[in-house]
N, C-alpha and C. Protein backbone atom coordinates (compact mmCIF):
# COMPACT_ATOMS: atom_id res chain seq x y z
N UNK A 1 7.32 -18.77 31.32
CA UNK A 1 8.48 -18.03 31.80
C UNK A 1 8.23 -16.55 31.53
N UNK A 2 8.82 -15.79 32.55
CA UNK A 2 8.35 -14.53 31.91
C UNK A 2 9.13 -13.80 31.52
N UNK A 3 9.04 -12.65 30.71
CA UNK A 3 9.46 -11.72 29.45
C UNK A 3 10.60 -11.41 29.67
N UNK A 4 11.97 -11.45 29.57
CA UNK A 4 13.30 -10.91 29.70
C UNK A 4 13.91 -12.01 31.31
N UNK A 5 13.23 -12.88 31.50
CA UNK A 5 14.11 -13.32 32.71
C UNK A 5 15.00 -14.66 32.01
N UNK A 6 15.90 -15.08 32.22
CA UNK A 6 16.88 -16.28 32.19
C UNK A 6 16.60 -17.43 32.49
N UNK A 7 16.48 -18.45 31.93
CA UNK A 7 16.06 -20.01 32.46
C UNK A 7 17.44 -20.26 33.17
N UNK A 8 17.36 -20.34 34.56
CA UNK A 8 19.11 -21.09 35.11
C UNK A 8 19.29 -22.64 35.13
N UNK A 9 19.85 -23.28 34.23
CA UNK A 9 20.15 -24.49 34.15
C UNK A 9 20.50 -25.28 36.10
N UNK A 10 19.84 -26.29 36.06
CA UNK A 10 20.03 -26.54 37.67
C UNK A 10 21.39 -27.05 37.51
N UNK A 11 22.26 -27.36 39.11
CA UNK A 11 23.34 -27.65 39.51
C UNK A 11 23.25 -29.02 38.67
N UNK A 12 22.36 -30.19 38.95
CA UNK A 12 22.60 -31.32 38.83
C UNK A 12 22.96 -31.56 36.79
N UNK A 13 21.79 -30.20 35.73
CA UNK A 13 22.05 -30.51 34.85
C UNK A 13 23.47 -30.12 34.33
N UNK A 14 24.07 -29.43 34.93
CA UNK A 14 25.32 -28.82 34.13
C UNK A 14 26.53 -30.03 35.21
N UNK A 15 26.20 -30.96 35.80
CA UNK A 15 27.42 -31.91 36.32
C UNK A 15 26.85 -32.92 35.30
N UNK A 16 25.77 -33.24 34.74
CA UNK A 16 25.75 -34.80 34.16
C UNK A 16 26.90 -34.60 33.30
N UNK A 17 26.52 -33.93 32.11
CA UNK A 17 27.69 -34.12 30.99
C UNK A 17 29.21 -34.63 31.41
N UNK A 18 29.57 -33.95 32.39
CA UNK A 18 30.88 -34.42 33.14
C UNK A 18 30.65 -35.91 33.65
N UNK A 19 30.09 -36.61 34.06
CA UNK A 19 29.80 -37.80 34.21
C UNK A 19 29.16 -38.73 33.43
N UNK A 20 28.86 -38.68 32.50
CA UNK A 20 28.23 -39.29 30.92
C UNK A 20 29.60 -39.94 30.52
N UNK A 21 29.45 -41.16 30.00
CA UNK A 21 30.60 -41.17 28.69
C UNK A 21 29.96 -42.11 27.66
N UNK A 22 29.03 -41.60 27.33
CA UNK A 22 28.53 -41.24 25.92
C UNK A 22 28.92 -40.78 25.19
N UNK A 23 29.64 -40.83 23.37
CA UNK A 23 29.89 -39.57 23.05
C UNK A 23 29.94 -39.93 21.49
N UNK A 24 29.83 -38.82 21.47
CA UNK A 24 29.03 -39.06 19.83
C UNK A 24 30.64 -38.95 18.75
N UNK A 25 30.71 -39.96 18.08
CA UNK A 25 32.36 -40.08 17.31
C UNK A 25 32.36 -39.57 16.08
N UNK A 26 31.11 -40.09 15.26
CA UNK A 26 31.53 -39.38 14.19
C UNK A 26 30.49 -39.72 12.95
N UNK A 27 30.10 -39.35 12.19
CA UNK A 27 29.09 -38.91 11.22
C UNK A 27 29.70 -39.80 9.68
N UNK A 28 29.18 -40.47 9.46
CA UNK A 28 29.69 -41.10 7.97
C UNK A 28 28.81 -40.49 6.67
N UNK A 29 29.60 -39.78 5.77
CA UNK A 29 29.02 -39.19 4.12
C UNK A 29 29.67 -39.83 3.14
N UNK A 30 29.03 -40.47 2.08
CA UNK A 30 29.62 -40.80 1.02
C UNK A 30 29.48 -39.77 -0.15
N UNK A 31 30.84 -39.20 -0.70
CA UNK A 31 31.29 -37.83 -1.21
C UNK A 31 31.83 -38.93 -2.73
N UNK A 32 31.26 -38.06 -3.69
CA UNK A 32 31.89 -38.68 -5.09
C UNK A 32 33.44 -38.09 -5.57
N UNK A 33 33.93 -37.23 -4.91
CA UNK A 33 35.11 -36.77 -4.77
C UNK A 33 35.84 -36.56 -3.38
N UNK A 34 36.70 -37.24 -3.40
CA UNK A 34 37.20 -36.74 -1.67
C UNK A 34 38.07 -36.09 -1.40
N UNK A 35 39.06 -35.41 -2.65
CA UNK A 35 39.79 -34.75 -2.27
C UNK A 35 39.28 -33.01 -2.26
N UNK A 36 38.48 -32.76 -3.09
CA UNK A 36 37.32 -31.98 -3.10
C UNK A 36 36.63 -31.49 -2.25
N UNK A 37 36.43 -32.51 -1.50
CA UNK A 37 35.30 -32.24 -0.13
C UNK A 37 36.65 -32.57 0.65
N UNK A 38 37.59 -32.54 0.77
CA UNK A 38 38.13 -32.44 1.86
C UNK A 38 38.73 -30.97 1.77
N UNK A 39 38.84 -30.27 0.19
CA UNK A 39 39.78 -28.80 0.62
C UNK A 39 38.33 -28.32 1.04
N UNK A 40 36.90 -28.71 0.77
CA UNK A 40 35.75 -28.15 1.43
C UNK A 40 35.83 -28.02 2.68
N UNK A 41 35.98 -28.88 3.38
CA UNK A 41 35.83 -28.98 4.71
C UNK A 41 36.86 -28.65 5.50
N UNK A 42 38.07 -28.54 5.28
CA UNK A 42 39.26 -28.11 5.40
C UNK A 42 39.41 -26.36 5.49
N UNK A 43 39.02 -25.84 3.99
CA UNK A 43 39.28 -24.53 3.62
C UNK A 43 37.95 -23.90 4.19
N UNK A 44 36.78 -24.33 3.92
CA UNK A 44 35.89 -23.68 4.46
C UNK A 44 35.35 -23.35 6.20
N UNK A 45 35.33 -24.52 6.87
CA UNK A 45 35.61 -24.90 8.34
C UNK A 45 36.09 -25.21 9.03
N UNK A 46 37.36 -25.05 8.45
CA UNK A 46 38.74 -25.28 9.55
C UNK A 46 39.04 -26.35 10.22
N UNK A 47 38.40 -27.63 9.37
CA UNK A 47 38.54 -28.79 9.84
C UNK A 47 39.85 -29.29 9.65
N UNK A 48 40.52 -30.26 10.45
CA UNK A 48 42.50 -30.71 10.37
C UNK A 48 41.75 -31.98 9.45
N UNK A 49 42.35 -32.58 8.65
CA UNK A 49 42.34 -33.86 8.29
C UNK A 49 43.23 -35.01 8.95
N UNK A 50 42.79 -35.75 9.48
CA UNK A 50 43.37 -36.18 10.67
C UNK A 50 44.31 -37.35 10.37
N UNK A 51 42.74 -37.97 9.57
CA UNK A 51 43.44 -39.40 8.62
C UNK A 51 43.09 -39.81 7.45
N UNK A 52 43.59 -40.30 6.29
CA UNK A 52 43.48 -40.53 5.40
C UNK A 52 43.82 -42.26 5.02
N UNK A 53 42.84 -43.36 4.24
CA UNK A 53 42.65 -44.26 4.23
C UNK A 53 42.64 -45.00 2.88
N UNK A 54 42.85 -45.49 2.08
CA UNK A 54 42.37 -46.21 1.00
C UNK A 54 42.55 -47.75 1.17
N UNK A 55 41.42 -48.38 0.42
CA UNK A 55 41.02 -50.02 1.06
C UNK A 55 41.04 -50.40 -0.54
N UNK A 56 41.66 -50.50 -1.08
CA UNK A 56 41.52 -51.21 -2.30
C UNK A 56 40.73 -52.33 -2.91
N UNK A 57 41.07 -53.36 -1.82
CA UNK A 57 40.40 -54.76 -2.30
C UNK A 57 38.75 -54.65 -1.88
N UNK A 58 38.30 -53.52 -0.82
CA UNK A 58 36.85 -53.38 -1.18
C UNK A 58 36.58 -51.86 -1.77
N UNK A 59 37.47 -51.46 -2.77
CA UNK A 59 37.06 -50.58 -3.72
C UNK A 59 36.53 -49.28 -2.97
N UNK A 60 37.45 -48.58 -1.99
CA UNK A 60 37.00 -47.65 -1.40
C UNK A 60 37.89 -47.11 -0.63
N UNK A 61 37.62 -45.51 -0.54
CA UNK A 61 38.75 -44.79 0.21
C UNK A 61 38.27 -43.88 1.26
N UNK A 62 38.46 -43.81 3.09
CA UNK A 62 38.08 -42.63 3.69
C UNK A 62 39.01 -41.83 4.15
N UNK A 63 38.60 -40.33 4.57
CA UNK A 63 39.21 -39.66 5.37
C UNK A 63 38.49 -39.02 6.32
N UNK A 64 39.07 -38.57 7.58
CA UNK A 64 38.54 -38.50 8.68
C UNK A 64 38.93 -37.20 9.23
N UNK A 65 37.79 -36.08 9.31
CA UNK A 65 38.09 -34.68 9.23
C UNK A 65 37.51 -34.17 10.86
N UNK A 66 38.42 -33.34 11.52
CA UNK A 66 37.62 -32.69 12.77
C UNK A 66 38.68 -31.43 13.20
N UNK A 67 37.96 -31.37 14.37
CA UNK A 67 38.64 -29.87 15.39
C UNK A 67 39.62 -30.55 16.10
N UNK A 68 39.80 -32.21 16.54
CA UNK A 68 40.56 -32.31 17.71
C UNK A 68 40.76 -33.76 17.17
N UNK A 69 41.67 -34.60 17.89
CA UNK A 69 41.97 -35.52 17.64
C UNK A 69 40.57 -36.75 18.08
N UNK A 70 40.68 -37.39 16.82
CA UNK A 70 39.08 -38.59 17.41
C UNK A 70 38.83 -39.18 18.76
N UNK A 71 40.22 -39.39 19.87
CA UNK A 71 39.96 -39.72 21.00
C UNK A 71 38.88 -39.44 21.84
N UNK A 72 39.24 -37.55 20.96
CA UNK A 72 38.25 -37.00 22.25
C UNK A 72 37.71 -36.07 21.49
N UNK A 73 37.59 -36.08 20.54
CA UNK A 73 36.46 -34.90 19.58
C UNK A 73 35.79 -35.69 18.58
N UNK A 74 34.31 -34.91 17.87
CA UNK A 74 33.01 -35.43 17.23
C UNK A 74 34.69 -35.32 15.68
N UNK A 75 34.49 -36.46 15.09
CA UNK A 75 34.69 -36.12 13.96
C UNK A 75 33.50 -36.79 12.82
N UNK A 76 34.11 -36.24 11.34
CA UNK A 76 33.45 -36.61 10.12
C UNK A 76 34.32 -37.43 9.57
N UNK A 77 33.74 -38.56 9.10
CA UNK A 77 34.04 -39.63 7.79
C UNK A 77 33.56 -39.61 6.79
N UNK A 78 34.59 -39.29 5.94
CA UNK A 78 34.26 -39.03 4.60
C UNK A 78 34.30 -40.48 3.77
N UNK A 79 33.44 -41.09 2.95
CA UNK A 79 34.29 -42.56 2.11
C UNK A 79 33.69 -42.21 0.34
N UNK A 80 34.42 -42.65 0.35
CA UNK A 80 34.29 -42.31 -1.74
C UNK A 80 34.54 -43.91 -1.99
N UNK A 81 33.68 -44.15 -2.44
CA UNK A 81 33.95 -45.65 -3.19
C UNK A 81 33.73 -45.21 -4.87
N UNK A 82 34.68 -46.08 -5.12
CA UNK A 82 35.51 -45.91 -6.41
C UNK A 82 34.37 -46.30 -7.42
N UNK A 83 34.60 -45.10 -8.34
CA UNK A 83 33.34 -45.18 -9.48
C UNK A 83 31.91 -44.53 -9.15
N UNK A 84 32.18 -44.05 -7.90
CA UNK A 84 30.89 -43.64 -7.88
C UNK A 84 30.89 -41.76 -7.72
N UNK A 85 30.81 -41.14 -8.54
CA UNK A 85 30.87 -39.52 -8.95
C UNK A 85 30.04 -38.44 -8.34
N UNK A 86 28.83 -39.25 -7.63
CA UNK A 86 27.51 -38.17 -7.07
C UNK A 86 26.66 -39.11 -6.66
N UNK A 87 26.09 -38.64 -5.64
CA UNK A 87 24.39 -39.44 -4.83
C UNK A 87 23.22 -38.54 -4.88
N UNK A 88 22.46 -39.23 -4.95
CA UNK A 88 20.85 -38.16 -5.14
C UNK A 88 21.07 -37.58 -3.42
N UNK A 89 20.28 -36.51 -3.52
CA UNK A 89 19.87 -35.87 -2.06
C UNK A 89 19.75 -36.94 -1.11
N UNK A 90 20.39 -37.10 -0.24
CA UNK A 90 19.80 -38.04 0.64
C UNK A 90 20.33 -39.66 0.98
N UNK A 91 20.57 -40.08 -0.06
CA UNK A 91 21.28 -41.07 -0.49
C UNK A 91 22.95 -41.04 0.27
N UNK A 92 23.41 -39.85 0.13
CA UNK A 92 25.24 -40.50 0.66
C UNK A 92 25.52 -40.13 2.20
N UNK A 93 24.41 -39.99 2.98
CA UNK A 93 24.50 -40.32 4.58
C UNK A 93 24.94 -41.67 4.54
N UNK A 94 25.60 -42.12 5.40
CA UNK A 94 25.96 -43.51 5.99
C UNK A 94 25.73 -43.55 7.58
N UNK A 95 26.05 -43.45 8.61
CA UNK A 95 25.62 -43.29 9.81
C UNK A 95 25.98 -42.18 11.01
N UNK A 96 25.47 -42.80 12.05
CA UNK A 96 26.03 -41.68 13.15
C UNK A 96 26.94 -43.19 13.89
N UNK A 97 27.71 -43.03 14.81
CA UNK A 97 28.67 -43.64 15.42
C UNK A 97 28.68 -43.01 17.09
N UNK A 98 28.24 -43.71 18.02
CA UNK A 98 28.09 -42.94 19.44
C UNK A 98 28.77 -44.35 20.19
N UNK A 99 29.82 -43.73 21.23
CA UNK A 99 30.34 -44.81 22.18
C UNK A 99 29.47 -44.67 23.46
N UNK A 100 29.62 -45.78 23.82
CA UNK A 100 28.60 -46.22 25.08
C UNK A 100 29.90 -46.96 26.20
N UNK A 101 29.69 -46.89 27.68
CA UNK A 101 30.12 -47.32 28.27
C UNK A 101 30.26 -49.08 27.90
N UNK A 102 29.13 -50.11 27.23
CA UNK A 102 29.26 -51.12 27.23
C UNK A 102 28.98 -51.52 26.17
């Protein structure tokens, strides 16, 4: 490409997204504090806390942080299971979550 010119995205790539319904829901972290990481994510990035969860009988609590309501925006899941204070690097990912037409 050459020096100062613009790559123009073609017609067809800027309609897929509008016709996709793929969509990516939401990111799971296991946080040894959750109320903690939620004024984090809250106070620092302006995330709403949308929902808040505790499951007792399997010893665990999430909340569910984003820009827009989960219908239709990427959110984060936070889960703290009880007793557990900190994860090594690497360790408190849990998954990605993507809807598919089928």
């Amino acid at each position: 490409m050459a020096e100062g010119s613009a790559a123009v995205p073609s017609t067809e790539l800027l309609e897929w997204p509008k016709k996709d319904k793929r969509r990516f829901l939401h990111a799971v972290y296991r946080v040894g504090d959750l109320d903690r990481t939620i004024k984090f994510y809250t106070e620092c990035f302006g995330m709403k806390l949308l929902r808040k969860r505790d499951i007792p009988e399997e010893k665990y609590s999430n909340a569910f942080l984003g820009f827009g309501p989960e219908e239709s925006h990427f959110v984060v899941e936070l889960t703290y299971n009880y007793g557990v204070t900190s994860y090594d690097i690497g360790t408190g990912f849990g998954h990605f979550a993507i809807a598919t037409p089928d």
